[in-house]
PDB file of N, CA and C in Angstrom:
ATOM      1  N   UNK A   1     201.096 160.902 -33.354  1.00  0.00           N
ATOM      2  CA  UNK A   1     200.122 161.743 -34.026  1.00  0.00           C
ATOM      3  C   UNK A   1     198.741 161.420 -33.462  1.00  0.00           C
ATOM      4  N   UNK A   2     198.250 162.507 -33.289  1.00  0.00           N
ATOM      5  CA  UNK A   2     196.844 161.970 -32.490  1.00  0.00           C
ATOM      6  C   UNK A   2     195.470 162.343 -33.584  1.00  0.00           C
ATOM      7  N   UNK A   3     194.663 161.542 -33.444  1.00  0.00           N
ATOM      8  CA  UNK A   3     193.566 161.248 -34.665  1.00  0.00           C
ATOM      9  C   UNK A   3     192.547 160.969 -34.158  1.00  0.00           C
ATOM     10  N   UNK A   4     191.125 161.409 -34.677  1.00  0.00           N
ATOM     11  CA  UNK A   4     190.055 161.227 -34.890  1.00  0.00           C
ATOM     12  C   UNK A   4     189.109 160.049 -35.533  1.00  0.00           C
ATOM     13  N   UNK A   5     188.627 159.656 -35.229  1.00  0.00           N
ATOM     14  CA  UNK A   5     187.228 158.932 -36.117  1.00  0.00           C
ATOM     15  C   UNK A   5     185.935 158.809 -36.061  1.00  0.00           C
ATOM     16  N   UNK A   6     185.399 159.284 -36.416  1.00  0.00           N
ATOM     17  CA  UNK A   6     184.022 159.149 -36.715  1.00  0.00           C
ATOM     18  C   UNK A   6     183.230 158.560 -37.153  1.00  0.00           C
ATOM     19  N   UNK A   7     182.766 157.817 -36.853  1.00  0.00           N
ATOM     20  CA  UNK A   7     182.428 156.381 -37.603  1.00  0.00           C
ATOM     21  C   UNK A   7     180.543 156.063 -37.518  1.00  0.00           C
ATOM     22  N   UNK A   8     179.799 156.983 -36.796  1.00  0.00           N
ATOM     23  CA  UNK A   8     178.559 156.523 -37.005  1.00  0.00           C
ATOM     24  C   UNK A   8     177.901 156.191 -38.158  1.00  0.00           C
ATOM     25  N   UNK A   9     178.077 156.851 -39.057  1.00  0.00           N
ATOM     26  CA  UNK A   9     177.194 156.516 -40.402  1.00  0.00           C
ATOM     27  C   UNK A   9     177.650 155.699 -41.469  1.00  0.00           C
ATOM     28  N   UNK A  10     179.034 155.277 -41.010  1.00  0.00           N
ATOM     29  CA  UNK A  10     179.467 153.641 -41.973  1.00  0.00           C
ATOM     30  C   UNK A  10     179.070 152.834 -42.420  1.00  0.00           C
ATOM     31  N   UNK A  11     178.976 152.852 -43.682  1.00  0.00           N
ATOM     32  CA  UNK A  11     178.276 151.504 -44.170  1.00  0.00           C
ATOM     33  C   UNK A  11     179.928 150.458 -44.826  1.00  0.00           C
ATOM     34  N   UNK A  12     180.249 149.877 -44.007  1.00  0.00           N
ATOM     35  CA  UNK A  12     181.693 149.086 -44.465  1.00  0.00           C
ATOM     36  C   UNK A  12     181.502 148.586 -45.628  1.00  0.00           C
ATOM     37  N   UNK A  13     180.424 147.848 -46.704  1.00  0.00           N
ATOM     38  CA  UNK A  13     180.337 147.711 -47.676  1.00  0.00           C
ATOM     39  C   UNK A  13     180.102 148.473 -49.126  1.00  0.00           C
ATOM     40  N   UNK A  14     179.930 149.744 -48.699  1.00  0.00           N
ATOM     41  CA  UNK A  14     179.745 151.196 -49.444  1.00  0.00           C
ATOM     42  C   UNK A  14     180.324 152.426 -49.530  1.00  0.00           C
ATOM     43  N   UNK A  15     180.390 152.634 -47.958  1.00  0.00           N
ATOM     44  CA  UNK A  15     180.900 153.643 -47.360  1.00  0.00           C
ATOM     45  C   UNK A  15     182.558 154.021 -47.611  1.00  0.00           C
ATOM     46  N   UNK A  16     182.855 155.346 -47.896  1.00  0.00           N
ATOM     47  CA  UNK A  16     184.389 155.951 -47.882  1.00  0.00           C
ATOM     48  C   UNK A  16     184.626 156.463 -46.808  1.00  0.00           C
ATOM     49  N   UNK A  17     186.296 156.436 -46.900  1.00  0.00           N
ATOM     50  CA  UNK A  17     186.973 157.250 -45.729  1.00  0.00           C
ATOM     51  C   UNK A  17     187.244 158.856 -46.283  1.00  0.00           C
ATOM     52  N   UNK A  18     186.074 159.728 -45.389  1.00  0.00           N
ATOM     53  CA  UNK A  18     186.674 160.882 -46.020  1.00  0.00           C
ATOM     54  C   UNK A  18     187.583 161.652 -44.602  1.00  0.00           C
ATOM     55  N   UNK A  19     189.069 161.700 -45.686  1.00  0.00           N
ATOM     56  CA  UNK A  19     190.253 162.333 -44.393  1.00  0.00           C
ATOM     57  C   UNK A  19     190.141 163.897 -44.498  1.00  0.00           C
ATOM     58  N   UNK A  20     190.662 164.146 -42.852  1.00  0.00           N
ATOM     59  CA  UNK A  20     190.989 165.711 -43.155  1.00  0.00           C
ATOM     60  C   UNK A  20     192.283 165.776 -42.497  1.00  0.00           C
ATOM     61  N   UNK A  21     192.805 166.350 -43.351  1.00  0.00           N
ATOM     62  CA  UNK A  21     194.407 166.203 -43.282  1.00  0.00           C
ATOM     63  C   UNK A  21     194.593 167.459 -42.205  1.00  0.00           C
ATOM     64  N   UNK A  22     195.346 167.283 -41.142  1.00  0.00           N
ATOM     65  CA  UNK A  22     195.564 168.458 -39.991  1.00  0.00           C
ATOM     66  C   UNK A  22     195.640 170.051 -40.153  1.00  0.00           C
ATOM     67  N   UNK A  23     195.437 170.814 -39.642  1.00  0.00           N
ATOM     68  CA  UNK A  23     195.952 172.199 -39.937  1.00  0.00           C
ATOM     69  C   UNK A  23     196.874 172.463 -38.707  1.00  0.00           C
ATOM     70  N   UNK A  24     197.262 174.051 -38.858  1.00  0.00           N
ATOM     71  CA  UNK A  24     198.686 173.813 -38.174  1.00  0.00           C
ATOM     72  C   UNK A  24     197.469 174.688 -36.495  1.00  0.00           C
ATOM     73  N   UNK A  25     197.181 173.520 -36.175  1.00  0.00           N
ATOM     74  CA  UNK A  25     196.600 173.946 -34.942  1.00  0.00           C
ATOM     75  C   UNK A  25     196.206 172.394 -34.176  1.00  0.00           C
ATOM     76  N   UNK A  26     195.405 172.639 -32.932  1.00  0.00           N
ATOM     77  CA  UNK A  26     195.387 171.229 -32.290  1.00  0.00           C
ATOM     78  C   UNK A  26     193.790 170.678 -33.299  1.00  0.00           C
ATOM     79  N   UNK A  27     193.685 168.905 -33.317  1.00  0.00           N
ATOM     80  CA  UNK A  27     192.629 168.784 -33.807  1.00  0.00           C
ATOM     81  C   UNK A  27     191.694 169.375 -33.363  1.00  0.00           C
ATOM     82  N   UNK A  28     191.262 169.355 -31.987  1.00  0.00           N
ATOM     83  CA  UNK A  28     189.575 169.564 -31.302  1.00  0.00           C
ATOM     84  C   UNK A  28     189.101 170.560 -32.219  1.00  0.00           C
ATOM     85  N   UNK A  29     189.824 171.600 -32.114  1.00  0.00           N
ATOM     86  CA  UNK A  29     189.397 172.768 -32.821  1.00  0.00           C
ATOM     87  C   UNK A  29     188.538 172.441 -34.074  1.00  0.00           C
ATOM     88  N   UNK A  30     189.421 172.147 -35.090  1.00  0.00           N
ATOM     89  CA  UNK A  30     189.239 171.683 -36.522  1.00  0.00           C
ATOM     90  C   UNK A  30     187.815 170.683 -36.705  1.00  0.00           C
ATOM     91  N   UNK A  31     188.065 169.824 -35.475  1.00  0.00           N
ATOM     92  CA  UNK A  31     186.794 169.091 -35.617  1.00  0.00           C
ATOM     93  C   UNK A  31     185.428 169.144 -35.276  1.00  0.00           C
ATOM     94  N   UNK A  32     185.866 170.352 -34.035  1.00  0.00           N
ATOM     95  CA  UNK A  32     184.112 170.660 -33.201  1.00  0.00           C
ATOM     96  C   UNK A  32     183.999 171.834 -34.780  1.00  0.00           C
ATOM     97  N   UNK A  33     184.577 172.330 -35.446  1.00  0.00           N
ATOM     98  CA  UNK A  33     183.800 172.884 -36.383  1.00  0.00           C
ATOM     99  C   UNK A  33     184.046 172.436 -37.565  1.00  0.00           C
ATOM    100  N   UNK A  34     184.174 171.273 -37.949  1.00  0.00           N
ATOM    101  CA  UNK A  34     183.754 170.899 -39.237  1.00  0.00           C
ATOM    102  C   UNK A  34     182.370 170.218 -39.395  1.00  0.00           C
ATOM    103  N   UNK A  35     181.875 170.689 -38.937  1.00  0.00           N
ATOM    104  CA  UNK A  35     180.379 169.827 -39.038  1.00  0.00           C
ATOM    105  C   UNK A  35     179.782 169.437 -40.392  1.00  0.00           C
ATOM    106  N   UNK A  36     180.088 170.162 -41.911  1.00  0.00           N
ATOM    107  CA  UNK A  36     179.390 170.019 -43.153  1.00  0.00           C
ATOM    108  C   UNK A  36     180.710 168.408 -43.147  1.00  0.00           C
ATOM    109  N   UNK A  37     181.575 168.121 -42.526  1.00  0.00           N
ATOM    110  CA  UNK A  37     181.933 166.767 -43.097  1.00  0.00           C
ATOM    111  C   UNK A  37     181.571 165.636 -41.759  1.00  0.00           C
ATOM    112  N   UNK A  38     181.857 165.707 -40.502  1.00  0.00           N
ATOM    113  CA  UNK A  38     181.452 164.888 -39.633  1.00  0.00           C
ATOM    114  C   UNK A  38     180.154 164.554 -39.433  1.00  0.00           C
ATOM    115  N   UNK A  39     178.891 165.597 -39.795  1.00  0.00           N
ATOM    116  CA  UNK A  39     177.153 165.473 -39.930  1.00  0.00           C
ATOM    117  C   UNK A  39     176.658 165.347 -41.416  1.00  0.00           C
ATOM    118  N   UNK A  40     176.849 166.182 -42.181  1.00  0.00           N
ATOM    119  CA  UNK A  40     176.563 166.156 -43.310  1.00  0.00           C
ATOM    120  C   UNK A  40     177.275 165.042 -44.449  1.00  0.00           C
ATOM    121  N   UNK A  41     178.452 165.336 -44.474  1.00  0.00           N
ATOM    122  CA  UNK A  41     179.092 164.374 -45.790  1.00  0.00           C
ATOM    123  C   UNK A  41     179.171 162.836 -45.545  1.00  0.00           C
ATOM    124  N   UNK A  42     179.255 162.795 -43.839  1.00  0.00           N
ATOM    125  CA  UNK A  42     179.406 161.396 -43.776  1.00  0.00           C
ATOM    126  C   UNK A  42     178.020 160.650 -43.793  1.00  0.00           C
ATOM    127  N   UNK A  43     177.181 161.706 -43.112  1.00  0.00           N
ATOM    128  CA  UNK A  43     175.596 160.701 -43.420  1.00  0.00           C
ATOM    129  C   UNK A  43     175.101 160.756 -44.938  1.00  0.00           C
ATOM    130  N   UNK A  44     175.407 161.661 -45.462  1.00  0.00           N
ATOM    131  CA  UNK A  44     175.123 161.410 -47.209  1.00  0.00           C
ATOM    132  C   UNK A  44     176.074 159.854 -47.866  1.00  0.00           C
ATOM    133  N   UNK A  45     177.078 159.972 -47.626  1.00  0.00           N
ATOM    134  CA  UNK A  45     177.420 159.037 -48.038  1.00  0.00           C
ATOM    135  C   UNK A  45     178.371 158.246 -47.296  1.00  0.00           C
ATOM    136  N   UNK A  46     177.180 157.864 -46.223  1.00  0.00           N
ATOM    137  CA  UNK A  46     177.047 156.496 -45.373  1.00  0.00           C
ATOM    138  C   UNK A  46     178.724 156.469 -44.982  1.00  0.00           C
ATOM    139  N   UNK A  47     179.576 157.194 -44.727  1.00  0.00           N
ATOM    140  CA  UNK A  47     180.947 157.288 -44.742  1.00  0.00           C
ATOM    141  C   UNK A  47     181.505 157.471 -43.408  1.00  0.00           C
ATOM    142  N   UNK A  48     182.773 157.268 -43.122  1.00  0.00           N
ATOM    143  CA  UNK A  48     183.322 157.605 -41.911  1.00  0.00           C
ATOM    144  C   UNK A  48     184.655 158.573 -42.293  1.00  0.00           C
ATOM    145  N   UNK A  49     184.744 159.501 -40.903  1.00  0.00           N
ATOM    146  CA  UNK A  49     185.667 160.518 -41.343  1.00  0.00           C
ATOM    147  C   UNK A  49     187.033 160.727 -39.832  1.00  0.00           C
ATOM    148  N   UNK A  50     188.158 160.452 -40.570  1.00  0.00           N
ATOM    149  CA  UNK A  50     189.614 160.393 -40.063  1.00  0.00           C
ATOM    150  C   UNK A  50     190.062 161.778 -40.276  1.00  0.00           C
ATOM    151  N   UNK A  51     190.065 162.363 -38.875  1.00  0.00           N
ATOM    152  CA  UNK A  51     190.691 163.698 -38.898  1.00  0.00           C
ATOM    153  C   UNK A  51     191.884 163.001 -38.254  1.00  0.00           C
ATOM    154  N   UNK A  52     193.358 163.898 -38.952  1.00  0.00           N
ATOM    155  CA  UNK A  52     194.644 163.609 -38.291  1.00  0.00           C
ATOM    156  C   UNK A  52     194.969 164.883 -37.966  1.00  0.00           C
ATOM    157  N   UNK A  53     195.747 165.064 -37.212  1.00  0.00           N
ATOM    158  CA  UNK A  53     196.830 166.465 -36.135  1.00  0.00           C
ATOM    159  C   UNK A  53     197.951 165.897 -37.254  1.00  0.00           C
ATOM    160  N   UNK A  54     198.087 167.769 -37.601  1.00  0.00           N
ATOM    161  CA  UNK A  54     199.050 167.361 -38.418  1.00  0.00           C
ATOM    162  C   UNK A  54     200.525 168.045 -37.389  1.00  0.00           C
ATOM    163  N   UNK A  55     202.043 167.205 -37.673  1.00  0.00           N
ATOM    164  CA  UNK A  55     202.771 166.713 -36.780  1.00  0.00           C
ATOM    165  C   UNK A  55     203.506 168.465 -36.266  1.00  0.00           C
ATOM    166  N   UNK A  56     203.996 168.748 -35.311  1.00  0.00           N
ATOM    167  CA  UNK A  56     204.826 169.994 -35.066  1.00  0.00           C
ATOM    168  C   UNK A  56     203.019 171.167 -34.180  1.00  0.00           C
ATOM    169  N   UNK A  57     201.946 170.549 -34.053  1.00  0.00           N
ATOM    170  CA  UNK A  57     201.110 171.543 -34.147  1.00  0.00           C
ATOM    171  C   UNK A  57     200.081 170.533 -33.219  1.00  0.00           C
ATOM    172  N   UNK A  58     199.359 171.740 -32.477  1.00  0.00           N
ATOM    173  CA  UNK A  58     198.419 170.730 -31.179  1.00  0.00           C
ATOM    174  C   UNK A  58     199.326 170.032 -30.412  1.00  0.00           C
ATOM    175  N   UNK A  59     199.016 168.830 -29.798  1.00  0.00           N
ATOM    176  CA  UNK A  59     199.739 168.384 -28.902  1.00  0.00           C
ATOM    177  C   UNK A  59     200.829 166.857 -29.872  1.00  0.00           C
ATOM    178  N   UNK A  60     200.388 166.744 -31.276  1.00  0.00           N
ATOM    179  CA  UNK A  60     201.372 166.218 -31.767  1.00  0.00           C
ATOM    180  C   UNK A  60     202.965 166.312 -32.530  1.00  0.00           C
ATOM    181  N   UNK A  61     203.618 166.290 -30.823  1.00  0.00           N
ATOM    182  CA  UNK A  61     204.741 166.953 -30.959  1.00  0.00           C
ATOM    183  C   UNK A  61     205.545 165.917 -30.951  1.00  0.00           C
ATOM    184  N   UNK A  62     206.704 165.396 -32.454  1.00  0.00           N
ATOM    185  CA  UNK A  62     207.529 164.311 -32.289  1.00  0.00           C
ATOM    186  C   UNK A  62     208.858 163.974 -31.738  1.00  0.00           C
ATOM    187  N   UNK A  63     209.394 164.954 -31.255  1.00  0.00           N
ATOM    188  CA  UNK A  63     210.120 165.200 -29.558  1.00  0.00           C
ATOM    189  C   UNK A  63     209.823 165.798 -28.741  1.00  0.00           C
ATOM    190  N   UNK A  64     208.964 165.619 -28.710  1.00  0.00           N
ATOM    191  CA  UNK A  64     208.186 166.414 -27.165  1.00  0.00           C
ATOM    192  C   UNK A  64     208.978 167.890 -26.854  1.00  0.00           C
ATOM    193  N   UNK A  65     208.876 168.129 -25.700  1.00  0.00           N
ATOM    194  CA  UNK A  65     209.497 169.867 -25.554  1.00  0.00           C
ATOM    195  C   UNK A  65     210.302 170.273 -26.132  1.00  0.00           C
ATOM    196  N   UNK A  66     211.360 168.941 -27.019  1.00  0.00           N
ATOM    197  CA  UNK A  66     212.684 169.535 -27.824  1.00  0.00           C
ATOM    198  C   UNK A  66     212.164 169.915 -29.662  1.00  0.00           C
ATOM    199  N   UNK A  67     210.628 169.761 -29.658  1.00  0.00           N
ATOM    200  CA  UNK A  67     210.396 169.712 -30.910  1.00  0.00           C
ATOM    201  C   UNK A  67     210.503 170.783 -31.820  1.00  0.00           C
ATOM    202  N   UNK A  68     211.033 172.008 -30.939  1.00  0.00           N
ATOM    203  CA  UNK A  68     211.061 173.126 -31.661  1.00  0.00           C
ATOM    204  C   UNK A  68     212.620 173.767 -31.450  1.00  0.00           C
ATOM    205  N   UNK A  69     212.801 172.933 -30.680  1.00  0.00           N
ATOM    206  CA  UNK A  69     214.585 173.061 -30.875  1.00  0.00           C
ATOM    207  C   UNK A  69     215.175 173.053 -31.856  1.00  0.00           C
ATOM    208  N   UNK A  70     216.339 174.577 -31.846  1.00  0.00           N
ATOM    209  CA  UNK A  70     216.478 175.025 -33.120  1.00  0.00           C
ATOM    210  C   UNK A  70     217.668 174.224 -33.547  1.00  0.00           C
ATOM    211  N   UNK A  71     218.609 173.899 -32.243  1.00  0.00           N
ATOM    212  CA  UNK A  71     220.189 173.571 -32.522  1.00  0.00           C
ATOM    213  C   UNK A  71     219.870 171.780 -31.958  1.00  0.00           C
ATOM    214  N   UNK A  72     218.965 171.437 -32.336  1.00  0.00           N
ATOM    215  CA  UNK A  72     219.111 169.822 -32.306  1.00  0.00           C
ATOM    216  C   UNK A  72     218.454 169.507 -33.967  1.00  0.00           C
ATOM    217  N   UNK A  73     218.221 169.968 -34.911  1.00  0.00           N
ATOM    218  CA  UNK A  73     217.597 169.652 -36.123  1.00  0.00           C
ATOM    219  C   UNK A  73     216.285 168.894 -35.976  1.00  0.00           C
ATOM    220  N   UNK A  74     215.532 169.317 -35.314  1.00  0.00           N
ATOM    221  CA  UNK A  74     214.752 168.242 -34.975  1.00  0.00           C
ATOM    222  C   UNK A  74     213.116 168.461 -36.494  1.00  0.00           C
ATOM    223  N   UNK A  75     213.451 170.363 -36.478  1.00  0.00           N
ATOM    224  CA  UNK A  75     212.256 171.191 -37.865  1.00  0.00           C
ATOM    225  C   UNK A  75     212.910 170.628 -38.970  1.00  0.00           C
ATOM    226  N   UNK A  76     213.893 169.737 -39.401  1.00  0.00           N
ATOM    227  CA  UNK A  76     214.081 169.451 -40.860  1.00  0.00           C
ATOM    228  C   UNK A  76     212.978 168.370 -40.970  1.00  0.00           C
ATOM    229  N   UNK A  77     212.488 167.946 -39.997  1.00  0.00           N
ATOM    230  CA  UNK A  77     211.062 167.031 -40.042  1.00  0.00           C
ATOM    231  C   UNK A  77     209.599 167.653 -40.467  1.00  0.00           C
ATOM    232  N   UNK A  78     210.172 168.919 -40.219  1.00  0.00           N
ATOM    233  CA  UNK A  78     208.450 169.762 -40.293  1.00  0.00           C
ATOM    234  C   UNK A  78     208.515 169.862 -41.760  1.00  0.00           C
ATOM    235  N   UNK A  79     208.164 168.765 -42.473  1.00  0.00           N
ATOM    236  CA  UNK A  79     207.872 169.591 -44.523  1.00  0.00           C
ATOM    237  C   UNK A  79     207.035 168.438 -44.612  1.00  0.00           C
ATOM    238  N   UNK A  80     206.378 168.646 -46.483  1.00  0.00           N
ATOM    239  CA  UNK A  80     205.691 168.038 -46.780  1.00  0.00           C
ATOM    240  C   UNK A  80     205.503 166.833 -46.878  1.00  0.00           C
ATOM    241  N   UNK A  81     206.794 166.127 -47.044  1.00  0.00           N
ATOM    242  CA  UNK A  81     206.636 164.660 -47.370  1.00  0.00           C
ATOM    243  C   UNK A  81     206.907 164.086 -46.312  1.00  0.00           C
ATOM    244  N   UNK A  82     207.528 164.343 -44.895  1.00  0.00           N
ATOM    245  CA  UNK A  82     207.242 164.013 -43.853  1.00  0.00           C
ATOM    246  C   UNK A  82     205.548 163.913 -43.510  1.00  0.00           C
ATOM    247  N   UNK A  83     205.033 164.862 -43.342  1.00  0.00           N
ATOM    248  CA  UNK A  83     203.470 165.025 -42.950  1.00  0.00           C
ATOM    249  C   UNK A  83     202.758 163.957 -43.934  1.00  0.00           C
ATOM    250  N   UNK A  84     202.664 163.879 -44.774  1.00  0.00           N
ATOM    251  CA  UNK A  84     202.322 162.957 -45.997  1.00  0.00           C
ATOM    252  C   UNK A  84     202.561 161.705 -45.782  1.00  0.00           C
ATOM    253  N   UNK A  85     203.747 161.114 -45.718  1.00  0.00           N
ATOM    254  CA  UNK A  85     204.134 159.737 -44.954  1.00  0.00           C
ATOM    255  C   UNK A  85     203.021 159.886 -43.733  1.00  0.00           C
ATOM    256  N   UNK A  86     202.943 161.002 -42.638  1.00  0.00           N
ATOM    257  CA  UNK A  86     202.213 160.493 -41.113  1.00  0.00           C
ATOM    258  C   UNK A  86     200.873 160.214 -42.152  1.00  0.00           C
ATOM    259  N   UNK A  87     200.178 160.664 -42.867  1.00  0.00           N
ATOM    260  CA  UNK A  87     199.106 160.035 -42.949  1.00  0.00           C
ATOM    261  C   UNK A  87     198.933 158.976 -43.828  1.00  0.00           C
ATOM    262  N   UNK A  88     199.560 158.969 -45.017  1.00  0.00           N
ATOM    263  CA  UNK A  88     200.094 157.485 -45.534  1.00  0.00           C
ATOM    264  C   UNK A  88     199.779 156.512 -44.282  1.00  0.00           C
ATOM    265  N   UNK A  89     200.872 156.658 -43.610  1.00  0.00           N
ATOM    266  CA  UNK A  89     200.841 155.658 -42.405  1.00  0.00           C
ATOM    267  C   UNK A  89     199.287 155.277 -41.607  1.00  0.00           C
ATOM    268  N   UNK A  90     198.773 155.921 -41.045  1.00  0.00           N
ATOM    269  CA  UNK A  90     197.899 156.410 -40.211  1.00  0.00           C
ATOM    270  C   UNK A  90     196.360 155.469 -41.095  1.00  0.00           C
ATOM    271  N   UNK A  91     196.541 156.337 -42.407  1.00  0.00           N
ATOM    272  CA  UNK A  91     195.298 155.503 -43.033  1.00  0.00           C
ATOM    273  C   UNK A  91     195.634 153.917 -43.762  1.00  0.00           C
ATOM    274  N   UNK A  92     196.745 153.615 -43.838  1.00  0.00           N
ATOM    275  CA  UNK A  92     197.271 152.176 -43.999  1.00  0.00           C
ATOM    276  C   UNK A  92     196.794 151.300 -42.779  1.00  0.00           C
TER     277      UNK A  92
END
């Protein structure tokens, strides 16, 4: 899974992690235009911000070219509590 951080305006003793959980597209996108959270929310509150690719979408693909293979089961991976665990994980 490929991820983001943003970390200039951290204050480690104050500061939150604000996440943005993937959309079904590649990050860059998502992130060159979220600017009210990477400029704005994180310098208000001194915070750093974890964008994740969410999994099946962009280039985070978890079998690579077979990831959309219909007759290997590989989409019983594409649901919610899969995606949920990747960022569980990710922000652990």
């Amino acid at each position: 899974m490929r991820y983001l951080v943003q970390n200039e305006t951290y204050n480690e003793t104050s500061g939150p992690i604000l996440f943005y959980a993937g959309n079904e597209g590649g990050i860059y996108a998502f992130y060159n235009n979220t600017g009210f959270q990477t400029d704005y929310l994180s310098a208000k509150f001194n915070a750093t911000v974890v964008f994740a690719e969410h999994r099946f979408y962009g280039k985070s693909m978890p079998f690579g070219d077979d990831s959309f293979n219909k007759t290997n089961g590989n989409l019983a991976y594409l649901n919610v509590e899969q995606v949920m665990e990747d960022y569980v994980a990710l922000l652990t």
